[in-house]
N, C-alpha and C. Protein backbone atom coordinates (compact mmCIF):
# COMPACT_ATOMS: atom_id res chain seq x y z
N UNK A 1 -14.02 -20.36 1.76
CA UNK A 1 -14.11 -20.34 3.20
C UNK A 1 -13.74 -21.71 3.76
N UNK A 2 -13.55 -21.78 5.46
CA UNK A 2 -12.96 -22.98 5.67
C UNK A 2 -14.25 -23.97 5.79
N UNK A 3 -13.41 -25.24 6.09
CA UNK A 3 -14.75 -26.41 6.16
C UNK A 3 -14.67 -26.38 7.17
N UNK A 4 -13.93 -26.08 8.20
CA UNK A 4 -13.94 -26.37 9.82
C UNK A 4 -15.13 -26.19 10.50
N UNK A 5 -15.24 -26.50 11.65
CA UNK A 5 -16.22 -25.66 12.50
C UNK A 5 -16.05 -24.56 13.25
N UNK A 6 -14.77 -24.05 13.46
CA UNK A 6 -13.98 -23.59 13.98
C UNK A 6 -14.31 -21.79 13.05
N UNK A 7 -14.94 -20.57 13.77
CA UNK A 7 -15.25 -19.73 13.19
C UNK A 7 -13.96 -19.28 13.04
N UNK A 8 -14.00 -18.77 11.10
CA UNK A 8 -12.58 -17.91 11.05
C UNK A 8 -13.05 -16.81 9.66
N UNK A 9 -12.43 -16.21 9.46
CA UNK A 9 -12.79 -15.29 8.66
C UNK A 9 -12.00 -15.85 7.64
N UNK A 10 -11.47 -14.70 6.56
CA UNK A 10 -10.97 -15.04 5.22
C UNK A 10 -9.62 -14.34 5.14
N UNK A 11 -9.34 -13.73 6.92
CA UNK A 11 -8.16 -12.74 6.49
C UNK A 11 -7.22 -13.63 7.15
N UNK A 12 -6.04 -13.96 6.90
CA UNK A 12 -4.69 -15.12 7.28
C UNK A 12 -4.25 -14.34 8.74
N UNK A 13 -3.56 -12.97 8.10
CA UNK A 13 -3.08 -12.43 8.88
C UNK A 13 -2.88 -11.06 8.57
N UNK A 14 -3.05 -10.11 9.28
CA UNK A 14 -2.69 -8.10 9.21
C UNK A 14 -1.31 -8.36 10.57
N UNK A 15 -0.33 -7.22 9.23
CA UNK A 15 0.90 -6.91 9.51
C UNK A 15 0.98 -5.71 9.39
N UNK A 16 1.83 -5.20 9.82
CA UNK A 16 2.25 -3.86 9.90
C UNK A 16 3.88 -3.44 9.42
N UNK A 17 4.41 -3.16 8.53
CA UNK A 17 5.43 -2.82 8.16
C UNK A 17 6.33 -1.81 7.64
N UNK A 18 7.20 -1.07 8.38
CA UNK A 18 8.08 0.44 7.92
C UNK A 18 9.06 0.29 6.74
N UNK A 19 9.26 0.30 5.44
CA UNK A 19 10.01 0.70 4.52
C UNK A 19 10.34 1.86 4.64
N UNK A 20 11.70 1.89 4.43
CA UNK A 20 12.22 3.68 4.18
C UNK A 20 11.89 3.66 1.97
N UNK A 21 11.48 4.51 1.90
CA UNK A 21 11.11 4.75 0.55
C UNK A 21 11.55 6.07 0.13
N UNK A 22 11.90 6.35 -0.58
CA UNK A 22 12.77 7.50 -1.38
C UNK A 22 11.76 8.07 -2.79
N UNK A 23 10.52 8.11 -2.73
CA UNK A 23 9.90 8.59 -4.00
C UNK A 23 10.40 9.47 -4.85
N UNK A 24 9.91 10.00 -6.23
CA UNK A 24 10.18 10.82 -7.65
C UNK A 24 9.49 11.95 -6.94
N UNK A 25 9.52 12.90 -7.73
CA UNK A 25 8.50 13.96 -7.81
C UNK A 25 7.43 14.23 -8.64
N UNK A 26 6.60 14.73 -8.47
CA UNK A 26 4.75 14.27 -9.02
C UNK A 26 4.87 15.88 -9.59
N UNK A 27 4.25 15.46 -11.05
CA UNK A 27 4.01 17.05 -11.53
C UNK A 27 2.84 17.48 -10.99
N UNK A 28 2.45 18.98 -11.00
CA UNK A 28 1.06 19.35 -10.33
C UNK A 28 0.17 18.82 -10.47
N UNK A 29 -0.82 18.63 -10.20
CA UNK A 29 -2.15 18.37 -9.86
C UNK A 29 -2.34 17.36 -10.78
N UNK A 30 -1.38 16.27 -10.90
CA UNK A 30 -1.77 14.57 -10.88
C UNK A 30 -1.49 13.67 -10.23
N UNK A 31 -1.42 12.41 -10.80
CA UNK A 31 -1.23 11.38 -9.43
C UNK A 31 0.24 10.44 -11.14
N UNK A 32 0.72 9.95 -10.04
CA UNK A 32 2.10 8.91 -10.42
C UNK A 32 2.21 7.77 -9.76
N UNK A 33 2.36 6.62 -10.27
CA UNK A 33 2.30 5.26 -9.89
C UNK A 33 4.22 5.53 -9.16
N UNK A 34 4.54 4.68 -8.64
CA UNK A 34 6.02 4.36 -8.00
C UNK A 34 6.15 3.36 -7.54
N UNK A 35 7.40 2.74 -7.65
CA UNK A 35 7.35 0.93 -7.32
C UNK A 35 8.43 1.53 -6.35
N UNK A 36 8.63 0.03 -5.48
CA UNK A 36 9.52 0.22 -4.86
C UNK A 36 9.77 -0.96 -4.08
N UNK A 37 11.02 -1.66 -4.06
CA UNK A 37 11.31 -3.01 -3.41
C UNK A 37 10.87 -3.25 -1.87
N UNK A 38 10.18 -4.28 -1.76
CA UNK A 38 9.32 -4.58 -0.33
C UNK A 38 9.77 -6.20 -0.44
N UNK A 39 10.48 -6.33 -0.20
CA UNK A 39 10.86 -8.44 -0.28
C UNK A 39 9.90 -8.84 0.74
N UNK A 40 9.26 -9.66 0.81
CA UNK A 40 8.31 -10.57 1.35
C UNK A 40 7.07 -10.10 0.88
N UNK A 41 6.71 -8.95 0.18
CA UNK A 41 4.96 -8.95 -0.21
C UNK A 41 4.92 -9.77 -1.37
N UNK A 42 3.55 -10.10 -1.59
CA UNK A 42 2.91 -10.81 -2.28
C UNK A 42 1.76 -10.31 -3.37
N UNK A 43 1.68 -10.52 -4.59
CA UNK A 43 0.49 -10.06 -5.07
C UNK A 43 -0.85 -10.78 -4.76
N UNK A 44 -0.57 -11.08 -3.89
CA UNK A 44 -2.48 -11.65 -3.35
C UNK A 44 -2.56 -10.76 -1.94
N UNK A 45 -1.51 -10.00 -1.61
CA UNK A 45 -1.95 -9.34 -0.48
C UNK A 45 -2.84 -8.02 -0.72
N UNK A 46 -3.07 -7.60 0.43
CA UNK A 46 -4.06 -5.95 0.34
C UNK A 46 -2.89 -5.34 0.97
N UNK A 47 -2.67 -4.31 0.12
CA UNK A 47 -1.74 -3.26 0.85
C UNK A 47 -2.35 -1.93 1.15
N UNK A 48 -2.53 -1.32 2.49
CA UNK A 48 -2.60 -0.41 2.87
C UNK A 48 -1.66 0.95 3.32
N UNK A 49 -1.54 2.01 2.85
CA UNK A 49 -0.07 2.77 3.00
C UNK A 49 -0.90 3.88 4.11
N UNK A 50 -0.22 3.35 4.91
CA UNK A 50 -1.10 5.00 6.42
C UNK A 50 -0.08 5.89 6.00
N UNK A 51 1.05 5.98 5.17
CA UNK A 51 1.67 7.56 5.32
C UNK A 51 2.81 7.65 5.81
N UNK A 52 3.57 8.44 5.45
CA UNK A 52 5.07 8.44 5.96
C UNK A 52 4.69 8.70 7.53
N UNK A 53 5.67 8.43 8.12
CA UNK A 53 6.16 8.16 9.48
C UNK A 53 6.78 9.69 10.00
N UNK A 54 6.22 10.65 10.40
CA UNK A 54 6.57 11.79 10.45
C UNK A 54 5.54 13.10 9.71
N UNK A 55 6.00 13.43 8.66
CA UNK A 55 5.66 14.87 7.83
C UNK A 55 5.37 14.30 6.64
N UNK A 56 3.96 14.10 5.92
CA UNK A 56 4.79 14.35 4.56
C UNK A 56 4.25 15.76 3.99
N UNK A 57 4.97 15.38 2.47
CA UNK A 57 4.80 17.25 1.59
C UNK A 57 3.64 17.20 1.62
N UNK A 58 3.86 18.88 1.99
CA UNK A 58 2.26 19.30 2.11
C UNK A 58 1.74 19.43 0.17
N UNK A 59 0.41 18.62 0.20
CA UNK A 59 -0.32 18.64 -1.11
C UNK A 59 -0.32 17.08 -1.85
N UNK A 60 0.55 16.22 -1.25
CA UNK A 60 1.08 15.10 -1.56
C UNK A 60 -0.23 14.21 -0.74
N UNK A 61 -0.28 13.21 -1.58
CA UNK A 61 -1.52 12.17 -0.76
C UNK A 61 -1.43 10.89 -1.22
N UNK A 62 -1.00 9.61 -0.66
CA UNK A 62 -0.66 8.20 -1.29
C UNK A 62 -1.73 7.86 -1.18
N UNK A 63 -2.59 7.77 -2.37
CA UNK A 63 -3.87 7.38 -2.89
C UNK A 63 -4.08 5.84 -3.29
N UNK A 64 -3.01 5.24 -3.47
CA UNK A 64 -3.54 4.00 -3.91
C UNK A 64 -2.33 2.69 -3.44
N UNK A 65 -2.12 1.71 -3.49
CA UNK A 65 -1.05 0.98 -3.24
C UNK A 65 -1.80 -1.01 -3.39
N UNK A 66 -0.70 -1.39 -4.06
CA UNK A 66 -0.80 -2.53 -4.86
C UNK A 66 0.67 -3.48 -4.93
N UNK A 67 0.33 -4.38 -4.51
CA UNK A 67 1.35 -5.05 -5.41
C UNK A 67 1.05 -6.18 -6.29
N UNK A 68 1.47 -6.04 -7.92
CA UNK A 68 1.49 -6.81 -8.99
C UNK A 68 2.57 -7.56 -9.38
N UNK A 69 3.52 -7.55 -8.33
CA UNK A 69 4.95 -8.06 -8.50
C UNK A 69 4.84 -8.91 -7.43
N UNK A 70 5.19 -9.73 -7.16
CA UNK A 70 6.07 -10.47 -5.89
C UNK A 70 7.47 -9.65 -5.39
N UNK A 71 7.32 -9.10 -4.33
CA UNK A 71 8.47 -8.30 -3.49
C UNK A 71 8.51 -6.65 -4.26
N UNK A 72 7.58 -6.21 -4.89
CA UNK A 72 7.51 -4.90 -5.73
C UNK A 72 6.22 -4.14 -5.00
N UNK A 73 6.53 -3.06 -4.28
CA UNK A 73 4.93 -2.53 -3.71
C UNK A 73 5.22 -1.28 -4.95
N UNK A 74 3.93 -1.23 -5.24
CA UNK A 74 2.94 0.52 -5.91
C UNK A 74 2.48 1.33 -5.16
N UNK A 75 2.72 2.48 -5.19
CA UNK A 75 2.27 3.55 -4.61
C UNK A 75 1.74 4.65 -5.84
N UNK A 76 0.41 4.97 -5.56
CA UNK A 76 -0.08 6.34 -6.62
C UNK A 76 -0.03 7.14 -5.31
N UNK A 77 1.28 8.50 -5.73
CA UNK A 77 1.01 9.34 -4.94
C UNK A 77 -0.14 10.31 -6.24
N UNK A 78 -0.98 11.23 -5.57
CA UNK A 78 -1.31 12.73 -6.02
C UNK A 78 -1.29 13.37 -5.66
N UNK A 79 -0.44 14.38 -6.00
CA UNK A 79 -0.45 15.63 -5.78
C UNK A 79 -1.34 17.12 -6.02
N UNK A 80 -2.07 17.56 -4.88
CA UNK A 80 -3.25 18.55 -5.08
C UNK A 80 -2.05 20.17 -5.18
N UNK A 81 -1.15 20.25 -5.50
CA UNK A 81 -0.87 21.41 -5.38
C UNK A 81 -0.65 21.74 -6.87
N UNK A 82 -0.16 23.63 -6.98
CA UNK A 82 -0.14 23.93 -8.38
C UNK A 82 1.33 23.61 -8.77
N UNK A 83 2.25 23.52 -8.12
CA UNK A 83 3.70 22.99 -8.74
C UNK A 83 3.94 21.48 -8.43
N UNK A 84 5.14 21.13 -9.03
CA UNK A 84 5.70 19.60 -8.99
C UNK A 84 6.31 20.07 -7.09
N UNK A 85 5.97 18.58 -6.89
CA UNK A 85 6.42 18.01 -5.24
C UNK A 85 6.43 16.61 -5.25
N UNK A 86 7.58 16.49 -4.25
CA UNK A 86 8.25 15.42 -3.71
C UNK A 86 7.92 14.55 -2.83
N UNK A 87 6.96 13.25 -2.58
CA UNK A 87 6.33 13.03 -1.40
C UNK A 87 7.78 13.00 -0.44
N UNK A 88 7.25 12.57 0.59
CA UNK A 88 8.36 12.68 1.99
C UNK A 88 9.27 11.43 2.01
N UNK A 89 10.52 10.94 1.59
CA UNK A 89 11.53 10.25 1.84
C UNK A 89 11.87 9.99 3.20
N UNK A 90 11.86 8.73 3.48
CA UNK A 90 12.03 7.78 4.66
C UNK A 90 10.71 6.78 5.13
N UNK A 91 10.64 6.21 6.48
CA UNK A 91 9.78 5.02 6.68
C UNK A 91 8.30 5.35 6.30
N UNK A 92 7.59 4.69 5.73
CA UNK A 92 6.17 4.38 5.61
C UNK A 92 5.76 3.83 6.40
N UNK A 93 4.69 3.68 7.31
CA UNK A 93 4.06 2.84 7.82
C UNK A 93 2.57 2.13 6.83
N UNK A 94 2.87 1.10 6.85
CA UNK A 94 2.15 0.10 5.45
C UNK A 94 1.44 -1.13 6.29
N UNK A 95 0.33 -1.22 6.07
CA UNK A 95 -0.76 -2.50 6.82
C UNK A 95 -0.59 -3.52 5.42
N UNK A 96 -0.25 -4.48 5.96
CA UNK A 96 -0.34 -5.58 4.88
C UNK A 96 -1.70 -6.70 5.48
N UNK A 97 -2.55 -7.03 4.71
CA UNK A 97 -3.54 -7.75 5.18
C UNK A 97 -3.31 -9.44 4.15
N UNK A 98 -3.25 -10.29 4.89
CA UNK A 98 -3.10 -11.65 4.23
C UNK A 98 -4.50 -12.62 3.91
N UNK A 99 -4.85 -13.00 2.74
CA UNK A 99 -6.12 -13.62 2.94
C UNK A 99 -5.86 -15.17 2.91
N UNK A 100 -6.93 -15.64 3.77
CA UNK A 100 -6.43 -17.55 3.88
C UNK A 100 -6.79 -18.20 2.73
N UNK A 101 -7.34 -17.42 1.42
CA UNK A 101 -7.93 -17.96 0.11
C UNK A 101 -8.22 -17.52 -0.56
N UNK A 102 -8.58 -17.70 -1.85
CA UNK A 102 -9.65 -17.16 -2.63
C UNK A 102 -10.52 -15.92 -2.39
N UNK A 103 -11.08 -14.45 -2.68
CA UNK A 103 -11.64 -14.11 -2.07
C UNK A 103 -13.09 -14.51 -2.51
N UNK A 104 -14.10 -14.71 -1.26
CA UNK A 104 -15.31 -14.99 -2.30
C UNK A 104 -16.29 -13.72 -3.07
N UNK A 105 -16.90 -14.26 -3.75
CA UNK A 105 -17.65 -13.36 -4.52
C UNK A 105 -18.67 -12.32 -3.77
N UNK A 106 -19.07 -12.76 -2.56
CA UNK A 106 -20.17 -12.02 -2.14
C UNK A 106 -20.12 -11.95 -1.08
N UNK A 107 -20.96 -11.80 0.52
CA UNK A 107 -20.87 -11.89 1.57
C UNK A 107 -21.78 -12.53 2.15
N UNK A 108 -22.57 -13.18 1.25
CA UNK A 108 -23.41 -14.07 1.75
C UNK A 108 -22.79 -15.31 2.51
């Protein structure tokens, strides 16, 4: 946390950003990791994925999102249906959250 006096939290900065993304197709009723080029993320960021920008396939759900790369975002889609599906191709809308440090251990 800072030394200032100056109250600030631990988050730098929340962004908001549209990638057009082109995903695989997910066999039934599991989930699949998917990378996909994002130039400027960071692996110290929090990535949040709100969902394609429009429709996506019905049964399809982006469950998880990470990045372990520098400029590489992860997406676990899963899919709840009984056949293989395609999540929805084109923009994502994606919250990127920036932290000013370290995160600390507790909230004390």
């Amino acid at each position: 946390m800072s030394s200032t006096t100056v109250t600030r939290g631990n988050s730098h900065e929340t962004f908001y950003i549209g990638p057009s993304l082109a995903p695989s197709a997910v066999a039934a009723y599991t989930s699949a990791v998917q990378t996909f080029n994002v130039p400027g993320l960071l692996t110290t960021d929090f990535v949040i994925v709100i969902g394609a920008v429009g429709t996506q396939t019905a049964g399809i759900v982006p469950a998880e999102a990470d990045c372990y790369t520098n400029g590489v975002l992860s997406i676990q889609f899963l899919n709840a249906t009984a056949a293989s599906a395609t999540p929805a191709q084109g923009v994502y809308a994606i919250q990127v959250v920036r932290t000013e440090g370290p995160l600390p251990a507790n909230a004390a």
